[in-house]
C-alpha atoms as a PDB file:
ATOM      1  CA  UNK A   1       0.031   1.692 -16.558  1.00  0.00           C
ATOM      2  CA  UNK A   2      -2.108   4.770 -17.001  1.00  0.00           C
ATOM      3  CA  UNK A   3      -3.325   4.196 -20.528  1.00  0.00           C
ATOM      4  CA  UNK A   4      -4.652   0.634 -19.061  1.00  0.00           C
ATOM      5  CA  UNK A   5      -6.326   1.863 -16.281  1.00  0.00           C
ATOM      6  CA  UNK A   6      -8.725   3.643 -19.177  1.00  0.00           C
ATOM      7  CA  UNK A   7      -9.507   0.971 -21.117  1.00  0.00           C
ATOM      8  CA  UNK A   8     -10.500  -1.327 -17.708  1.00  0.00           C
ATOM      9  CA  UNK A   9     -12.570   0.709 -15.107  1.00  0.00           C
ATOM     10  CA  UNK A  10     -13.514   0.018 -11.456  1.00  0.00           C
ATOM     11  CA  UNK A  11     -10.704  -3.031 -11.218  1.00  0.00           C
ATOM     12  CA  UNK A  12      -7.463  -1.535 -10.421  1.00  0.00           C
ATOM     13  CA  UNK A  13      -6.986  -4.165  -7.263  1.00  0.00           C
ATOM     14  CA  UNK A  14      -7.285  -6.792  -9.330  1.00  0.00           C
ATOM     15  CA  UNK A  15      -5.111  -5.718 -12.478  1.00  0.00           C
ATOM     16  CA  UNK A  16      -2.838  -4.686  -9.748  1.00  0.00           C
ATOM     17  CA  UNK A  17      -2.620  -8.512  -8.104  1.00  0.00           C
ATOM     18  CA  UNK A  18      -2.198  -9.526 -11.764  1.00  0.00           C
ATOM     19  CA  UNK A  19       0.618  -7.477 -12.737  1.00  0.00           C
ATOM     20  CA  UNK A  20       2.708  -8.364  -9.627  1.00  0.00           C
ATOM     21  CA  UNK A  21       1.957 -11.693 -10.153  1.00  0.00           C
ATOM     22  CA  UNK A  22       3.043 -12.178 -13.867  1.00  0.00           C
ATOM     23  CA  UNK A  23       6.267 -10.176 -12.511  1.00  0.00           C
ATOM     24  CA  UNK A  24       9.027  -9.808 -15.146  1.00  0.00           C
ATOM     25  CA  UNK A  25       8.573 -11.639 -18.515  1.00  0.00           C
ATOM     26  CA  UNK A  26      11.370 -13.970 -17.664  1.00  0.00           C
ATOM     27  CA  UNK A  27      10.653 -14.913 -14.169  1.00  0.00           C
ATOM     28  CA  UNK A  28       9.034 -17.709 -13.051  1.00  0.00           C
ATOM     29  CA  UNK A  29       5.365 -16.389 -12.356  1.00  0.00           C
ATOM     30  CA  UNK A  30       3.384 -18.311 -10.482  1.00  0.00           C
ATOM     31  CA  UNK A  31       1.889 -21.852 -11.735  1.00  0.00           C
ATOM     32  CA  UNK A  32      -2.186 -21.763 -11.463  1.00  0.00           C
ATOM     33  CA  UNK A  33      -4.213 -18.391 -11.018  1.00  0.00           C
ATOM     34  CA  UNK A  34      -8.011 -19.302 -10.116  1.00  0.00           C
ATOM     35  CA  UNK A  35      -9.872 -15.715 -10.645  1.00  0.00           C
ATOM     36  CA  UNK A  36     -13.720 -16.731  -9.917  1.00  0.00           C
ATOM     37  CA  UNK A  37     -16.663 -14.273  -9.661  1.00  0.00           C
ATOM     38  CA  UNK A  38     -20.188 -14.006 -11.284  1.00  0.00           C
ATOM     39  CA  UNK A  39     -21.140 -13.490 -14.721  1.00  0.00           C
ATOM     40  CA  UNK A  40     -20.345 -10.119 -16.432  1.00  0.00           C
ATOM     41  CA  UNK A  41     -17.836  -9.039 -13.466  1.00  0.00           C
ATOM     42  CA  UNK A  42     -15.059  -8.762 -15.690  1.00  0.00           C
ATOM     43  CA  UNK A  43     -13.022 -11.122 -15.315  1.00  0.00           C
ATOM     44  CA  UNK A  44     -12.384 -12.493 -19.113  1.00  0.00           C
ATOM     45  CA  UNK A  45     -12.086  -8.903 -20.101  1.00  0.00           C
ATOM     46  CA  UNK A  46      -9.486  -7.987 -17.752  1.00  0.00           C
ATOM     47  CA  UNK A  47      -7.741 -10.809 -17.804  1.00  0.00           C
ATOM     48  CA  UNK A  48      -7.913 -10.966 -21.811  1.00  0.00           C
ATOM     49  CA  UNK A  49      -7.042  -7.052 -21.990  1.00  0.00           C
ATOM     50  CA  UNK A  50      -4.127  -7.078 -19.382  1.00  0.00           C
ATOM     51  CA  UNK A  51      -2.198  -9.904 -21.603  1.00  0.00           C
ATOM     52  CA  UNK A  52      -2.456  -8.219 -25.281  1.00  0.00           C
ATOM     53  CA  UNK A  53      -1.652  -5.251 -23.468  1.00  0.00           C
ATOM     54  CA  UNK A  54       1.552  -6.231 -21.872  1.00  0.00           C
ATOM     55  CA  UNK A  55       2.328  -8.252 -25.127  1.00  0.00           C
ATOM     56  CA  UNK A  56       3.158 -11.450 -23.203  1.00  0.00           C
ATOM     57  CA  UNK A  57       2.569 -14.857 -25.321  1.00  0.00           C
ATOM     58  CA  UNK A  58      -1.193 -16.671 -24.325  1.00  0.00           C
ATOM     59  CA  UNK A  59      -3.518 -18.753 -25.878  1.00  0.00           C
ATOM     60  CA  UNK A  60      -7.288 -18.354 -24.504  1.00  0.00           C
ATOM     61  CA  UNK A  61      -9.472 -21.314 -24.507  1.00  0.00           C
ATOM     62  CA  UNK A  62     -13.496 -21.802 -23.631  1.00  0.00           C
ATOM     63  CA  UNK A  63     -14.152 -25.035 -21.891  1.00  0.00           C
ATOM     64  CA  UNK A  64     -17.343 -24.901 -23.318  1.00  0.00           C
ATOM     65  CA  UNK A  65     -16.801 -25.166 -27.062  1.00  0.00           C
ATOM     66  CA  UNK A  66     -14.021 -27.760 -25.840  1.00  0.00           C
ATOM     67  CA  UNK A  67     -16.011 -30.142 -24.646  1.00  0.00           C
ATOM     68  CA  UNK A  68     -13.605 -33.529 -25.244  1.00  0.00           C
ATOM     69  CA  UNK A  69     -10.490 -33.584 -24.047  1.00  0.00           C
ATOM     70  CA  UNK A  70      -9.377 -33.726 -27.379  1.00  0.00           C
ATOM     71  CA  UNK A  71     -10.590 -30.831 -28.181  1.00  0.00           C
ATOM     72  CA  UNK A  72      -9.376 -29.241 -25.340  1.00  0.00           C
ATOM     73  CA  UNK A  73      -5.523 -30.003 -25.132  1.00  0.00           C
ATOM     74  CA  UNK A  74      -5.293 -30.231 -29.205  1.00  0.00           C
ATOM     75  CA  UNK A  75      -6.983 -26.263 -29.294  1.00  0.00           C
ATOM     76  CA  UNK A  76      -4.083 -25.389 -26.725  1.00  0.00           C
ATOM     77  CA  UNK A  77      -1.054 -26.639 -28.378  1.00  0.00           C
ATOM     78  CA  UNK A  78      -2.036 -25.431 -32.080  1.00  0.00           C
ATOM     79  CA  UNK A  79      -2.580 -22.648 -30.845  1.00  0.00           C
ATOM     80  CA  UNK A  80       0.636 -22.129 -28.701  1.00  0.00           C
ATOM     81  CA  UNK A  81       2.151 -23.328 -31.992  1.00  0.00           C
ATOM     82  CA  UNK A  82       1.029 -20.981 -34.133  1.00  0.00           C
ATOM     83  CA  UNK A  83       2.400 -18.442 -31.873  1.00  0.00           C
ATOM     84  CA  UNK A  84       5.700 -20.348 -32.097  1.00  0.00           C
ATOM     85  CA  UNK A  85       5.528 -20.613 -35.787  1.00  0.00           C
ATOM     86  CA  UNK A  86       4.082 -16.970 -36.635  1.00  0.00           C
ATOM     87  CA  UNK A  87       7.456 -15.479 -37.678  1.00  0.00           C
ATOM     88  CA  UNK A  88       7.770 -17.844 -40.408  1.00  0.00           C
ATOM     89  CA  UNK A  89       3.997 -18.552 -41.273  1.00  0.00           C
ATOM     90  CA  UNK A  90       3.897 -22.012 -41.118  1.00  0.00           C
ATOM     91  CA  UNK A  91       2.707 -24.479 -38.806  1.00  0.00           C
ATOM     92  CA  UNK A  92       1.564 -28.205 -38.841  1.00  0.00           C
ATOM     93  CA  UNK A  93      -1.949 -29.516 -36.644  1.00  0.00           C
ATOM     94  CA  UNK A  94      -0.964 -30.899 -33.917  1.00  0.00           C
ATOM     95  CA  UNK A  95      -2.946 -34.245 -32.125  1.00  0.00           C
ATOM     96  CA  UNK A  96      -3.394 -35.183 -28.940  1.00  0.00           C
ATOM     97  CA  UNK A  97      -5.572 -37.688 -26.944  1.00  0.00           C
ATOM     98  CA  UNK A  98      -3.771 -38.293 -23.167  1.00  0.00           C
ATOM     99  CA  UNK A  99      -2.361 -35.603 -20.836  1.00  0.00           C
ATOM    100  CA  UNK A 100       0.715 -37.104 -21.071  1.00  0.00           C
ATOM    101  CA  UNK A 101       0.787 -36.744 -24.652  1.00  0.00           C
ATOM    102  CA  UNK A 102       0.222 -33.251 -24.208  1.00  0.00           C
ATOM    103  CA  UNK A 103       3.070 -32.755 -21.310  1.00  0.00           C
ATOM    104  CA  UNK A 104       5.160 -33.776 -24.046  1.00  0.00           C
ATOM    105  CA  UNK A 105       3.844 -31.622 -27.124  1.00  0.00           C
ATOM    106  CA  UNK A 106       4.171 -28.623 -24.733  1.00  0.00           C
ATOM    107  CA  UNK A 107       8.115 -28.970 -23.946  1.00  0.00           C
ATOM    108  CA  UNK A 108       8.508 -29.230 -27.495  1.00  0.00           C
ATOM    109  CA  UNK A 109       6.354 -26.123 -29.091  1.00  0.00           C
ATOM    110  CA  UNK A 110       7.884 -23.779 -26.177  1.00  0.00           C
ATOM    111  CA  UNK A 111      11.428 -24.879 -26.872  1.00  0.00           C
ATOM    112  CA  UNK A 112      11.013 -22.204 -30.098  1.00  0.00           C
ATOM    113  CA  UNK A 113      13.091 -19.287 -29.705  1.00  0.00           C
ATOM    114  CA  UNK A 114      10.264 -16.508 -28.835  1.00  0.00           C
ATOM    115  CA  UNK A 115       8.714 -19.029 -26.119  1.00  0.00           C
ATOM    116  CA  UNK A 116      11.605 -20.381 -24.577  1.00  0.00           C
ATOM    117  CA  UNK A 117      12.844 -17.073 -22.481  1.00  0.00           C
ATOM    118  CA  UNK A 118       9.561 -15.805 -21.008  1.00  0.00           C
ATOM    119  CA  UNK A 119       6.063 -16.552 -19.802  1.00  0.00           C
ATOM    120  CA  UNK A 120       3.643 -18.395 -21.500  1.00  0.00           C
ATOM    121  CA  UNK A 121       0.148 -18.018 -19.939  1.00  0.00           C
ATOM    122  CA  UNK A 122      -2.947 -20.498 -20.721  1.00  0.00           C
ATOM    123  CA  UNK A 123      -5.983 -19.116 -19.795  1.00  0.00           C
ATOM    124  CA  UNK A 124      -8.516 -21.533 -19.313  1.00  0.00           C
ATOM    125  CA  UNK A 125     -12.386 -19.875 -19.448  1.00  0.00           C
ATOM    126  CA  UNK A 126     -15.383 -21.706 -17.989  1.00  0.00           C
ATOM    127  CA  UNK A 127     -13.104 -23.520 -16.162  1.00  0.00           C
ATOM    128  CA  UNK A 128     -15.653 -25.395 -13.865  1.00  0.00           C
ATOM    129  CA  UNK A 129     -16.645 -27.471 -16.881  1.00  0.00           C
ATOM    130  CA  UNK A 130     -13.327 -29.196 -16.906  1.00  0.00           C
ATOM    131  CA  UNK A 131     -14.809 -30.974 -13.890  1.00  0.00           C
ATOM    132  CA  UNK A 132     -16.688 -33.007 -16.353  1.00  0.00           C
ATOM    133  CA  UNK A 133     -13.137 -34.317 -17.899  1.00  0.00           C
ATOM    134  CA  UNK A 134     -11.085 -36.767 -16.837  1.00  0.00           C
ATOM    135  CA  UNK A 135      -9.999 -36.824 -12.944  1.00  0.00           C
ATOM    136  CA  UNK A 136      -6.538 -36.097 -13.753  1.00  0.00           C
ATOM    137  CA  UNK A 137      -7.029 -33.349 -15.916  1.00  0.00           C
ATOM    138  CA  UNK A 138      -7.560 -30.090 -13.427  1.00  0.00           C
ATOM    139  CA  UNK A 139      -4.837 -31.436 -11.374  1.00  0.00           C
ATOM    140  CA  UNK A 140      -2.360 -31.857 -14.380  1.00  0.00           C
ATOM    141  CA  UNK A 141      -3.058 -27.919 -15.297  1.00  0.00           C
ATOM    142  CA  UNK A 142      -2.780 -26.952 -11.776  1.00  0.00           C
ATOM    143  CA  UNK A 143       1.059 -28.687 -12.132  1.00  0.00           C
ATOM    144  CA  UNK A 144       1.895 -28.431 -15.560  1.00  0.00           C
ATOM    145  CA  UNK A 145       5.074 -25.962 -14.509  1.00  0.00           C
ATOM    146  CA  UNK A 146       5.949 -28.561 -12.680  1.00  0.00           C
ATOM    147  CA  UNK A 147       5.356 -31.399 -14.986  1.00  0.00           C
ATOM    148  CA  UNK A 148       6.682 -29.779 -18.148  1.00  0.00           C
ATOM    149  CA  UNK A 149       9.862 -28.039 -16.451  1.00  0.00           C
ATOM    150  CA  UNK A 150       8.755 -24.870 -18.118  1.00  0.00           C
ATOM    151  CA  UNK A 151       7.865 -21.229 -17.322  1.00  0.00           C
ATOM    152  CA  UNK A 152       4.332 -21.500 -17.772  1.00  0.00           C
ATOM    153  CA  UNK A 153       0.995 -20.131 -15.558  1.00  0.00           C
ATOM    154  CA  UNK A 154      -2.394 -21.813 -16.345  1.00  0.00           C
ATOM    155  CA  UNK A 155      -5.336 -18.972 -15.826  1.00  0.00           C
ATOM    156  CA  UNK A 156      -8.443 -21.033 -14.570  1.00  0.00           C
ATOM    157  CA  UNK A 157     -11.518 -18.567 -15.108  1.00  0.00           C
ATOM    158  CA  UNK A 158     -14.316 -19.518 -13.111  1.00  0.00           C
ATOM    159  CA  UNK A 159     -18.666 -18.971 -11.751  1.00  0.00           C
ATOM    160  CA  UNK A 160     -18.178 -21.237  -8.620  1.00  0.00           C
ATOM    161  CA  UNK A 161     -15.801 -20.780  -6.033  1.00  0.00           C
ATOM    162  CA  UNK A 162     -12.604 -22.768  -5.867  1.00  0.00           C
ATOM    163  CA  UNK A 163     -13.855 -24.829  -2.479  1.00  0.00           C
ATOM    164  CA  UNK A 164     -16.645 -26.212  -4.846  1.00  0.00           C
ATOM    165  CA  UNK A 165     -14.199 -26.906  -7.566  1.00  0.00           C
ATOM    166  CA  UNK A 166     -11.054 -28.291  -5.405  1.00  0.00           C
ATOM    167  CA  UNK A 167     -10.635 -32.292  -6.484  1.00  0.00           C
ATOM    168  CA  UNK A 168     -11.731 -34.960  -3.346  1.00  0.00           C
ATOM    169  CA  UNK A 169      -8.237 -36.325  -3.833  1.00  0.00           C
ATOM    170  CA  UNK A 170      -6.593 -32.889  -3.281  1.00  0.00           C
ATOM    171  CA  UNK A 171      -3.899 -30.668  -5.280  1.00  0.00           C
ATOM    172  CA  UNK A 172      -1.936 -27.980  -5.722  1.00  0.00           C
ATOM    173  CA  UNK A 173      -3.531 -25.238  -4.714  1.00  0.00           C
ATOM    174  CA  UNK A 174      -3.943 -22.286  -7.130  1.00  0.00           C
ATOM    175  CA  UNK A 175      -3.540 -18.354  -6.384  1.00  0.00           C
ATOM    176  CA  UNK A 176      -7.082 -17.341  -6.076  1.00  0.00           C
ATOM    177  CA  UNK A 177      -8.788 -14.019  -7.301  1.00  0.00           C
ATOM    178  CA  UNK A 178     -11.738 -13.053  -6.691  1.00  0.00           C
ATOM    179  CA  UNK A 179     -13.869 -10.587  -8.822  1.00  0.00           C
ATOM    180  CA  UNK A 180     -16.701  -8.915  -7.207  1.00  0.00           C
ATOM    181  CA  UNK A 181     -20.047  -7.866  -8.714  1.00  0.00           C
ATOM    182  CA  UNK A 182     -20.200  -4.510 -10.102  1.00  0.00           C
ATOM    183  CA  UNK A 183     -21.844  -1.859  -7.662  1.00  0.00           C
ATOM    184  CA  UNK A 184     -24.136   0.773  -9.092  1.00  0.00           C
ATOM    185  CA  UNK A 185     -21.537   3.432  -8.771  1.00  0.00           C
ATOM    186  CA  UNK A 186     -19.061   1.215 -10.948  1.00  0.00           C
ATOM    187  CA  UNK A 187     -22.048   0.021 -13.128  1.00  0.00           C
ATOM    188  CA  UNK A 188     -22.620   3.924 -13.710  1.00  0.00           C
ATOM    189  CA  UNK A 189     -19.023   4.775 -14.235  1.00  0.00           C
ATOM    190  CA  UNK A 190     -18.727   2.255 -16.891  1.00  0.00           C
ATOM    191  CA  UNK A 191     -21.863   2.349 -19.171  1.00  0.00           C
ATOM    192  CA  UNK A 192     -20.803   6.424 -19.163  1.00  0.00           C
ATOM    193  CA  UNK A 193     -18.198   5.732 -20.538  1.00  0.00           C
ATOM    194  CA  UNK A 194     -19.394   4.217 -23.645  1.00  0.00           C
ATOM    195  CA  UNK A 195     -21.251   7.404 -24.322  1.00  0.00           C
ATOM    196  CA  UNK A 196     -22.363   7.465 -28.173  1.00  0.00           C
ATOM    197  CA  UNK A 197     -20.250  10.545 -29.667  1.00  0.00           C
ATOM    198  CA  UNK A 198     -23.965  12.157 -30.806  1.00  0.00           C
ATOM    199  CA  UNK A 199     -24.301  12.353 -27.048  1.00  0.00           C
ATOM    200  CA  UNK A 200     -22.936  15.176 -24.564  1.00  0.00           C
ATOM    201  CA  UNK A 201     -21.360  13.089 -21.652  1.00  0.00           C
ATOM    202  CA  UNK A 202     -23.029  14.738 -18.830  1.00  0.00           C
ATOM    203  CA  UNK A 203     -26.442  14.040 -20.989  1.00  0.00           C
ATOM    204  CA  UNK A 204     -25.533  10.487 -21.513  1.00  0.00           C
ATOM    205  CA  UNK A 205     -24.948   9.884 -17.625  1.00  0.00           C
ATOM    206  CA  UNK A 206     -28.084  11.230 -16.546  1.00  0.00           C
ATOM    207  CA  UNK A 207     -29.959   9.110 -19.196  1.00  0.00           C
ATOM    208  CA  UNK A 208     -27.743   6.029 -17.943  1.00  0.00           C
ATOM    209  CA  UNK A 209     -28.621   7.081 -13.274  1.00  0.00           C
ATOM    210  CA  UNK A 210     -32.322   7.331 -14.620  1.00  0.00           C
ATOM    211  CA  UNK A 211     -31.699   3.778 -16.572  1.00  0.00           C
ATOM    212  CA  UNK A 212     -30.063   1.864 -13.595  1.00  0.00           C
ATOM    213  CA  UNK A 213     -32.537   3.676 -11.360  1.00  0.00           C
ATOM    214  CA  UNK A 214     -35.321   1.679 -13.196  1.00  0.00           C
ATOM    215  CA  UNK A 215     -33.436  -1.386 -13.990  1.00  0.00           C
ATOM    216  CA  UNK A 216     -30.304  -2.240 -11.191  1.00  0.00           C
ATOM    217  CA  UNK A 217     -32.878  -3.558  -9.019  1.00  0.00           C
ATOM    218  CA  UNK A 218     -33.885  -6.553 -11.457  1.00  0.00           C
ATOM    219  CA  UNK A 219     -30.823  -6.547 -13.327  1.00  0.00           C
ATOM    220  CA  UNK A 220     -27.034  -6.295 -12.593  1.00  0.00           C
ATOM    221  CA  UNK A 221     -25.591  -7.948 -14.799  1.00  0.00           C
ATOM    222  CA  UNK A 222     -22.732  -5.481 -17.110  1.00  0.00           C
ATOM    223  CA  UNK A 223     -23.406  -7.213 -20.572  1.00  0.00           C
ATOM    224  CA  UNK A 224     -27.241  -7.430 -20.181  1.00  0.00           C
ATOM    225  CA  UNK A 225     -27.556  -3.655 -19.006  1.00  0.00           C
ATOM    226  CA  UNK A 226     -25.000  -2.574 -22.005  1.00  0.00           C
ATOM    227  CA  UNK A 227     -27.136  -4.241 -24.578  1.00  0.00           C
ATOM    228  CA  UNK A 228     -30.208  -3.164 -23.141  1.00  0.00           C
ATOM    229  CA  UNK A 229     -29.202   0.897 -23.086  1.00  0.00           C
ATOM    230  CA  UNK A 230     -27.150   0.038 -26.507  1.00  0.00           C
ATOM    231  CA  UNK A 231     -30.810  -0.833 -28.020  1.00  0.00           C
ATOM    232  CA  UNK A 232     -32.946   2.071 -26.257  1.00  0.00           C
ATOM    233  CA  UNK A 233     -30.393   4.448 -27.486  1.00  0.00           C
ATOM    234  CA  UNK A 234     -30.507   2.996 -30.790  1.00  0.00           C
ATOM    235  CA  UNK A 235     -34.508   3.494 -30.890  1.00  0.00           C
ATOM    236  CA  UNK A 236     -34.320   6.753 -29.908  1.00  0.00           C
ATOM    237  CA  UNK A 237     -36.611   6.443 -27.207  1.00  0.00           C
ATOM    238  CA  UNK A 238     -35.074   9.571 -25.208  1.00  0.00           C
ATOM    239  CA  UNK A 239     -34.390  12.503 -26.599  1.00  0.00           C
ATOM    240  CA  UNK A 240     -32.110  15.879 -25.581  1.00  0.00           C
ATOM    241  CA  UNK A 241     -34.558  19.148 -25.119  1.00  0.00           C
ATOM    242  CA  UNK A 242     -32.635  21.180 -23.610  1.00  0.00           C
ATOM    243  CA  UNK A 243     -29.064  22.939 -23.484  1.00  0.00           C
ATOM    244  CA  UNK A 244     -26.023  21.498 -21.566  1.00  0.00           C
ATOM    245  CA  UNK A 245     -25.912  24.946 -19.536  1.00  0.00           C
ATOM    246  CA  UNK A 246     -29.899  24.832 -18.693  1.00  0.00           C
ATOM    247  CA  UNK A 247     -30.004  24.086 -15.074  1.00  0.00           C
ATOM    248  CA  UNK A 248     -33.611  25.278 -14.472  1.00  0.00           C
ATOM    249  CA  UNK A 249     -35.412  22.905 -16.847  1.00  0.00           C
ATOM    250  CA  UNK A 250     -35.559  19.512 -17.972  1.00  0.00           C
ATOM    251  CA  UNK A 251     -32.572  18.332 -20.518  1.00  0.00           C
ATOM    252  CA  UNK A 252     -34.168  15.074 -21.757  1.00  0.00           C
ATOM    253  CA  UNK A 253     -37.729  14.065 -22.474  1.00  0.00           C
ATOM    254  CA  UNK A 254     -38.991   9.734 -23.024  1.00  0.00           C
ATOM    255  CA  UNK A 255     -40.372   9.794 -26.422  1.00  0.00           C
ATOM    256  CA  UNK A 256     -43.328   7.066 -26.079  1.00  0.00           C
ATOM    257  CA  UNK A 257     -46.491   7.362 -24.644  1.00  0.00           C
ATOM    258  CA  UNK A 258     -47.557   6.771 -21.451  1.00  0.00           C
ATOM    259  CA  UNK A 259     -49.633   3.797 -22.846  1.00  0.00           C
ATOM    260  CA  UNK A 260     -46.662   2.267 -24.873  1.00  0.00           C
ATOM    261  CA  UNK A 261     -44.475   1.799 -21.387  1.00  0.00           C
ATOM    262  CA  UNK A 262     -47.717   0.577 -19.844  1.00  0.00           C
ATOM    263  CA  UNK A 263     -47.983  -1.895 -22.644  1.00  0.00           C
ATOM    264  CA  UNK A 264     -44.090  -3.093 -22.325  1.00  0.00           C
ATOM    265  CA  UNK A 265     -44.245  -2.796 -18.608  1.00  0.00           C
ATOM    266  CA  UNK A 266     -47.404  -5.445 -18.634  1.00  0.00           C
ATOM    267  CA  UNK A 267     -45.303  -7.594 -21.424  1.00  0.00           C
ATOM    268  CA  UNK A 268     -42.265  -8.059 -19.211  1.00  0.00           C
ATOM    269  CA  UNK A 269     -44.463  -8.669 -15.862  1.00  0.00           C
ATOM    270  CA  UNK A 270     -42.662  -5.733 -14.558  1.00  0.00           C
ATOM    271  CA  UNK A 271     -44.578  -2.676 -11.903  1.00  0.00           C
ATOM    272  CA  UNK A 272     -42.688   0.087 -13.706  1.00  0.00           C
ATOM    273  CA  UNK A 273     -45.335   2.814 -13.377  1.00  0.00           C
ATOM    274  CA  UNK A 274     -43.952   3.589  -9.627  1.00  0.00           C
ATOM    275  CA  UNK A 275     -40.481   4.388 -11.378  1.00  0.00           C
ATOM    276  CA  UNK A 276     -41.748   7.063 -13.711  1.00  0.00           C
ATOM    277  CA  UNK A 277     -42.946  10.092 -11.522  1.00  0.00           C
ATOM    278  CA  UNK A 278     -40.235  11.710 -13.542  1.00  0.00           C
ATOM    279  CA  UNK A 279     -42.196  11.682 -16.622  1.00  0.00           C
ATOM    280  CA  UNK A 280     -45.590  11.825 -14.816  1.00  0.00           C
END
């Protein structure tokens, strides 16, 4: 899809695998996807963007602010049911305490017409913290097709590699997807294209090679650098001097003082002066 391949940069393999995987909206897709990688290497946000995009019926859940089982399997089924519920607008809480229980809820809130004929995908996010549940809880996800007789995948999103989060008393065993860090190239491509509109884009992608010049060495994480060029752009601290077409001259200037960075730089605990013969 062309228009998605703008909105989610540098992971066409993946959103590829993911596509062909998902298949058809009424075929069987297949039971447990386990897409692991660091933090910030996209794999919420593609996985998150891919479904609204393609319209299929989900309900996302962090592990983290589900921290009881409870919590956990009750969040899921309301909020499959309000899906099931949302042409007529009304829906009742639903409780749960076992896995069993919830085996049971399921069957009955996808047996509603706009469920019942298609894929519905859980995506579970943090995923290693379900290791902290009860022992029969990851394999119960990893099976619930199975279990429930229903065309269902369960998304686990995960930090640690599935070898570190496979159970001692084995399973079934998941499609896994891995998401690798960002390079600099992809880190470069991205962060240009959030360009600020009072911003040429060729201006904005120099200021963002000088940025991860300083900063990819220390820092690679996507959401940290984003905030951090978010708030230096925001504070003004570098400023277009020249013309787009001025090739013989500088086109941006810092707008602190030498002493200023000197004074962050010692703040931080960071040897920045040997990045800034630029400005020297």
């Amino acid at each position: 899809m062309p228009h998605l391949e703008n909105v989610v940069l540098c992971r066409e393999s993946q959103v590829s695998i993911l596509q062909s995987l998902f298949g058809e909206r009424h075929h069987f897709s297949f039971p447990s996807i386990f897409i692991y990688g660091h933090t910030a290497s996209g794999k919420t946000y593609v996985t998150q963007t891919l479904l609204k995009t393609l319209e299929l019926p989900h309900v996302f859940v962090n592990c983290v602010e589900c921290f009881t089982l409870r919590l956990l399997l009750e969040q899921i089924l309301n909020k499959l049911n309000h899906l099931s519920s949302s042409e007529d607008g009304c829906s009742t809480e639903i409780t749960c305490e076992t896995f069993n229980d919830f085996v049971r809820l399921f069957k009955q809130v996808t047996t509603a017409e706009n469920l019942k004929d298609q894929t519905v995908y859980i995506v579970l996010d943090k995923a290693e913290y379900l290791r902290d549940m009860e022992a029969n809880l990851l394999p119960g996800f990893l099976r619930l097709q199975e279990l429930a007789d229903r065309n269902v995948t369960v998304l686990f999103l995960s930090e640690i590699v599935w070898e570190k989060f496979r159970p001692n008393t084995g399973c079934f065993e998941p499609f896994v997807l891995y998401f690798p860090d960002y390079s600099i190239g992809n880190l470069q491509k991205i962060l240009s294209h959030d360009h600020p509109p009072e911003y040429s884009a060729d201006f904005y992608a120099a200021y963002i090679n000088i940025l991860l010049g300083v900063f990819y060495t220390v820092c690679r994480d996507l959401k940290e650098l984003r905030h951090l060029i978010t708030s230096l752009v925001t504070l003004q601290l570098l400023t277009l001097v020249g013309h787009d077409d001025q090739l013989d001259g500088p086109k941006y200037k810092c707008t602190v003082s030498l002493d200023f960075i000197r004074a962050i730089a010692r703040t931080v605990n960071f040897d920045i002066i040997k990045y800034l013969y630029d400005f020297l």
